[in-house]
C-alpha atoms as a PDB file:
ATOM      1  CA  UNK A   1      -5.424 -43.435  17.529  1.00  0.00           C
ATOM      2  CA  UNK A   2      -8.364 -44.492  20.009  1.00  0.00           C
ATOM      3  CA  UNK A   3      -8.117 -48.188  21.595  1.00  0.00           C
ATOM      4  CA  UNK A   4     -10.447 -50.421  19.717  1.00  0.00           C
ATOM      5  CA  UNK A   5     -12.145 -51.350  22.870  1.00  0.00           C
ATOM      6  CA  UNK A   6     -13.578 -47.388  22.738  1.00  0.00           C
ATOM      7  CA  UNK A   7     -15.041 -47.633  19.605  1.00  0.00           C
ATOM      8  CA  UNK A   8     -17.738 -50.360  20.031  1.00  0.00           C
ATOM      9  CA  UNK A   9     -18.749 -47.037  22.899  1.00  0.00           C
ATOM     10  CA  UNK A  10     -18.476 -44.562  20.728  1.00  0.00           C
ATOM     11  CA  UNK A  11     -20.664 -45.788  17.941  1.00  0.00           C
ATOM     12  CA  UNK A  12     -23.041 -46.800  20.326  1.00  0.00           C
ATOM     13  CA  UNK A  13     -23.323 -43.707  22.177  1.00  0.00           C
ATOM     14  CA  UNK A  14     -23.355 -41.414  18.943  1.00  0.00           C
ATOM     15  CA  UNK A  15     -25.805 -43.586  17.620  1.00  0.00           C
ATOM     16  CA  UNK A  16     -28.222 -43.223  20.506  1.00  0.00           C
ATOM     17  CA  UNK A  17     -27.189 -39.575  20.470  1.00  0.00           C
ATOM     18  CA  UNK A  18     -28.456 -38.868  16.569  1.00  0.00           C
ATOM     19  CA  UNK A  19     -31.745 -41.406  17.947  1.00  0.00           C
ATOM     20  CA  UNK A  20     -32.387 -39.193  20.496  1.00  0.00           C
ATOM     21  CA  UNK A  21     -32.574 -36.076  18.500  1.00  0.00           C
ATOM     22  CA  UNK A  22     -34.813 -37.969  16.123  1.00  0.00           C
ATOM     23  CA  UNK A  23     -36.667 -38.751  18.347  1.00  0.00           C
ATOM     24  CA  UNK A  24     -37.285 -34.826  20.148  1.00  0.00           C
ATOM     25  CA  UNK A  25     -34.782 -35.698  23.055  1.00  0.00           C
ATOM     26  CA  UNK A  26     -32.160 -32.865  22.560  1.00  0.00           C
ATOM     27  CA  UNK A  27     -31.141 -33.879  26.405  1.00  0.00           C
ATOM     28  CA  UNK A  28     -29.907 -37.092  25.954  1.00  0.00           C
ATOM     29  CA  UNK A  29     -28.890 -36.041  22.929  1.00  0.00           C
ATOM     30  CA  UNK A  30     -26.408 -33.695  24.716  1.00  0.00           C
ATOM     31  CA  UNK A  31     -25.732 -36.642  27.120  1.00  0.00           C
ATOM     32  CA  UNK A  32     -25.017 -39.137  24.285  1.00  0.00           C
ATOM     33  CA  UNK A  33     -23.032 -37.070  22.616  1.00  0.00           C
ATOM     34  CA  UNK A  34     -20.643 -36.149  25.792  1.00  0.00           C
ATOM     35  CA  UNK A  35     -20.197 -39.819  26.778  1.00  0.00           C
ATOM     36  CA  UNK A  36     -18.900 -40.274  23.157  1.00  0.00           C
ATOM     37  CA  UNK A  37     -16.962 -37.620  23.399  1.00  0.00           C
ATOM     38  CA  UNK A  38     -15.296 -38.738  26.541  1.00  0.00           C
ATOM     39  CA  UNK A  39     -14.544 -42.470  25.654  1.00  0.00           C
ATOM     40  CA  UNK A  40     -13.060 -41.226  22.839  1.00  0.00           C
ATOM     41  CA  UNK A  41     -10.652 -39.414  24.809  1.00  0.00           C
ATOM     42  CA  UNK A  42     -10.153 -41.964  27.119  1.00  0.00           C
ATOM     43  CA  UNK A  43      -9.248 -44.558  24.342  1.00  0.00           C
ATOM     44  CA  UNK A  44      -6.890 -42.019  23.144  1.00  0.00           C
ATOM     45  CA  UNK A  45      -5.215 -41.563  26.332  1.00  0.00           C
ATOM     46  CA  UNK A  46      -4.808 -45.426  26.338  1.00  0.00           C
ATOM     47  CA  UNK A  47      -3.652 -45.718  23.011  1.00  0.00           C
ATOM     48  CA  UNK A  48      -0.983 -43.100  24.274  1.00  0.00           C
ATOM     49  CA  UNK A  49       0.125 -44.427  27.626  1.00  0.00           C
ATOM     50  CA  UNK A  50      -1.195 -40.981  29.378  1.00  0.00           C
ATOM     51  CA  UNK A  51      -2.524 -42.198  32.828  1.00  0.00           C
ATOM     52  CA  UNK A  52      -5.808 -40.308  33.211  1.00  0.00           C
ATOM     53  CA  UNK A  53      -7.833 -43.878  34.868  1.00  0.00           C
ATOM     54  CA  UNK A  54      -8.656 -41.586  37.538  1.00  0.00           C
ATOM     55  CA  UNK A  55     -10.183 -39.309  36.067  1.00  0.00           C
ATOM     56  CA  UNK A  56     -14.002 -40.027  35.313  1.00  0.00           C
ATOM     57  CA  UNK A  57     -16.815 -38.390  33.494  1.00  0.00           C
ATOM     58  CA  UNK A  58     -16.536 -34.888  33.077  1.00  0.00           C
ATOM     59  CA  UNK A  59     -13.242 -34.549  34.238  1.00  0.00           C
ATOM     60  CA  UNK A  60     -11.973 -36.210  31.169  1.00  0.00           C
ATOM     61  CA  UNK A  61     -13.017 -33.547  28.913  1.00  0.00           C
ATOM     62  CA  UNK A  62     -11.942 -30.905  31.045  1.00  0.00           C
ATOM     63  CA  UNK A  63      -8.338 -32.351  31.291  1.00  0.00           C
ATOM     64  CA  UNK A  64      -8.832 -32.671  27.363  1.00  0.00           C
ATOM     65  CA  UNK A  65      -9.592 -28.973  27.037  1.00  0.00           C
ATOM     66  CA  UNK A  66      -6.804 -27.964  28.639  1.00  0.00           C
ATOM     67  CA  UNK A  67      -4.111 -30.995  27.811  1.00  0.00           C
ATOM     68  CA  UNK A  68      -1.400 -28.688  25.524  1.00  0.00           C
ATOM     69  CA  UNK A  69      -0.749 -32.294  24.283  1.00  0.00           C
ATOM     70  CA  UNK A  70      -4.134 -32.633  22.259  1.00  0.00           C
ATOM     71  CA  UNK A  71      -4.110 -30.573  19.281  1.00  0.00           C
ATOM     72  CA  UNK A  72      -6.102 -27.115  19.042  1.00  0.00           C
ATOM     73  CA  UNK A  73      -9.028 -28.282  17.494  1.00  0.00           C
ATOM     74  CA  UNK A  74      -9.742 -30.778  19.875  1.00  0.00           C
ATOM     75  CA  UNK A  75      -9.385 -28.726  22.684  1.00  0.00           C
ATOM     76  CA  UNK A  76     -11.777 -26.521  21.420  1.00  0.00           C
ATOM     77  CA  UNK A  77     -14.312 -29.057  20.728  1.00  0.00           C
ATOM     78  CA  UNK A  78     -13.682 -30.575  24.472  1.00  0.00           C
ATOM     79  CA  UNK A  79     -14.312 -27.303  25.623  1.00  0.00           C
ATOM     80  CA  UNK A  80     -17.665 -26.743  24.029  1.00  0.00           C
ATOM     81  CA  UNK A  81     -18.761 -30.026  24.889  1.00  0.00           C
ATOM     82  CA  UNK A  82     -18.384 -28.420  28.523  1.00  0.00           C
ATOM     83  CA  UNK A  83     -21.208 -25.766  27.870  1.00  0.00           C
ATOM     84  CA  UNK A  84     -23.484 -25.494  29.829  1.00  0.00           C
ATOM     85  CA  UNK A  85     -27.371 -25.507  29.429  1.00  0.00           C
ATOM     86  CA  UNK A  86     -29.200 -22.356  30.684  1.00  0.00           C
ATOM     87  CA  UNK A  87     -32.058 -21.722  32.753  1.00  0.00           C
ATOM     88  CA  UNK A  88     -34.427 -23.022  30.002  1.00  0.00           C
ATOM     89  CA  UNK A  89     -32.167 -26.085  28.987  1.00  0.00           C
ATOM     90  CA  UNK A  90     -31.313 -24.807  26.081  1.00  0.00           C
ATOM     91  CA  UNK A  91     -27.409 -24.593  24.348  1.00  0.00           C
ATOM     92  CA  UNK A  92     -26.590 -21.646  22.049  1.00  0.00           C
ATOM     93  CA  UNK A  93     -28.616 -21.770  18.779  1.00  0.00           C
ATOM     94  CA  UNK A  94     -24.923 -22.299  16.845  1.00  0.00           C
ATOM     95  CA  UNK A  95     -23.905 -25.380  19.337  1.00  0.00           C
ATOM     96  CA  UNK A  96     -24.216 -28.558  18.488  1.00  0.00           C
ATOM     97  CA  UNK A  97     -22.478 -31.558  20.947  1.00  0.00           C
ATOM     98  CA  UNK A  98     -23.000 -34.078  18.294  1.00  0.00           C
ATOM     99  CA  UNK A  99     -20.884 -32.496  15.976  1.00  0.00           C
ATOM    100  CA  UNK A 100     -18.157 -31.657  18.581  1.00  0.00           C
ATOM    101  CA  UNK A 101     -18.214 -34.706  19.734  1.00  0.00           C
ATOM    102  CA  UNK A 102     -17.661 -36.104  15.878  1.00  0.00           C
ATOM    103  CA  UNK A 103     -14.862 -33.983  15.341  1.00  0.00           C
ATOM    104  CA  UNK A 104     -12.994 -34.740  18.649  1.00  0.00           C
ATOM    105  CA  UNK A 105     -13.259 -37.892  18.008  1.00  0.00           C
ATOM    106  CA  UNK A 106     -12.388 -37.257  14.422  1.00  0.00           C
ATOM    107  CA  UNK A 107      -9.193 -35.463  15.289  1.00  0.00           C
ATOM    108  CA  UNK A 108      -7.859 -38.183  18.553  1.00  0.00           C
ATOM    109  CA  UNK A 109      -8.339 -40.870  15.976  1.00  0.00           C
ATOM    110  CA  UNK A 110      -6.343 -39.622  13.160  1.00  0.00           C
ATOM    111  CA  UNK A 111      -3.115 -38.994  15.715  1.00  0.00           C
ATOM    112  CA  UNK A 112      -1.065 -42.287  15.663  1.00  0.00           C
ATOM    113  CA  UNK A 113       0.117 -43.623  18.840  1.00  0.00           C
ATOM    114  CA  UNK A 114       4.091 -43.352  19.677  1.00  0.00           C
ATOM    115  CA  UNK A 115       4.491 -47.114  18.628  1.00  0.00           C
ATOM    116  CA  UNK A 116       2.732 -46.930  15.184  1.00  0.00           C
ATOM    117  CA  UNK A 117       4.119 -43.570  14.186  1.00  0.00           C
END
């Protein structure tokens, strides 16, 4: 479960992520897709009482990567959302942050919080 207050982010952030790529911006793509990615998690950490408020940005998914409380999956997608470009600004040819970041989110939502369970 993600707080609802998240979601009106995450939509809005995955939908300038895919407009970005439409549009030949693969970098704000990438930063779209992150943000998504990490209000997700934050939403999920609210759902679930787990006090990560001070954490910010980036630090989210890395706590999310390595959190033995989030399932597999998502850590794995938190992780690769944590790749980083190289010299040219370019990700691996078989990485794609908008659909990590669709599948984290994908996977927090579908765990129901302690008081809904």
């Amino acid at each position: 479960m993600i707080l609802d207050a998240c979601k009106r982010t995450i939509q809005r952030e995955l939908e300038w992520a895919f407009q970005a790529r439409l549009d030949g911006n693969e970098g704000l793509a990438r930063v779209c897709s992150r943000r998504a990615a990490i209000a997700a998690v934050q939403g999920y950490a609210g759902a679930h009482d787990i006090p990560i408020k001070n954490l910010k940005g980036i630090h989210v998914l890395e706590w999310c990567a390595i959190n033995e409380s989030i399932p597999t999956t998502a850590r794995g997608n938190a992780a690769r959302l944590l790749t980083r470009v190289d010299e040219d600004f370019t990700l691996p040819s078989d990485l794609d942050l908008i659909i990590e970041a669709t599948q984290l989110i994908r996977t927090l939502e579908k765990i129901p919080n302690k008081d809904h369970s």
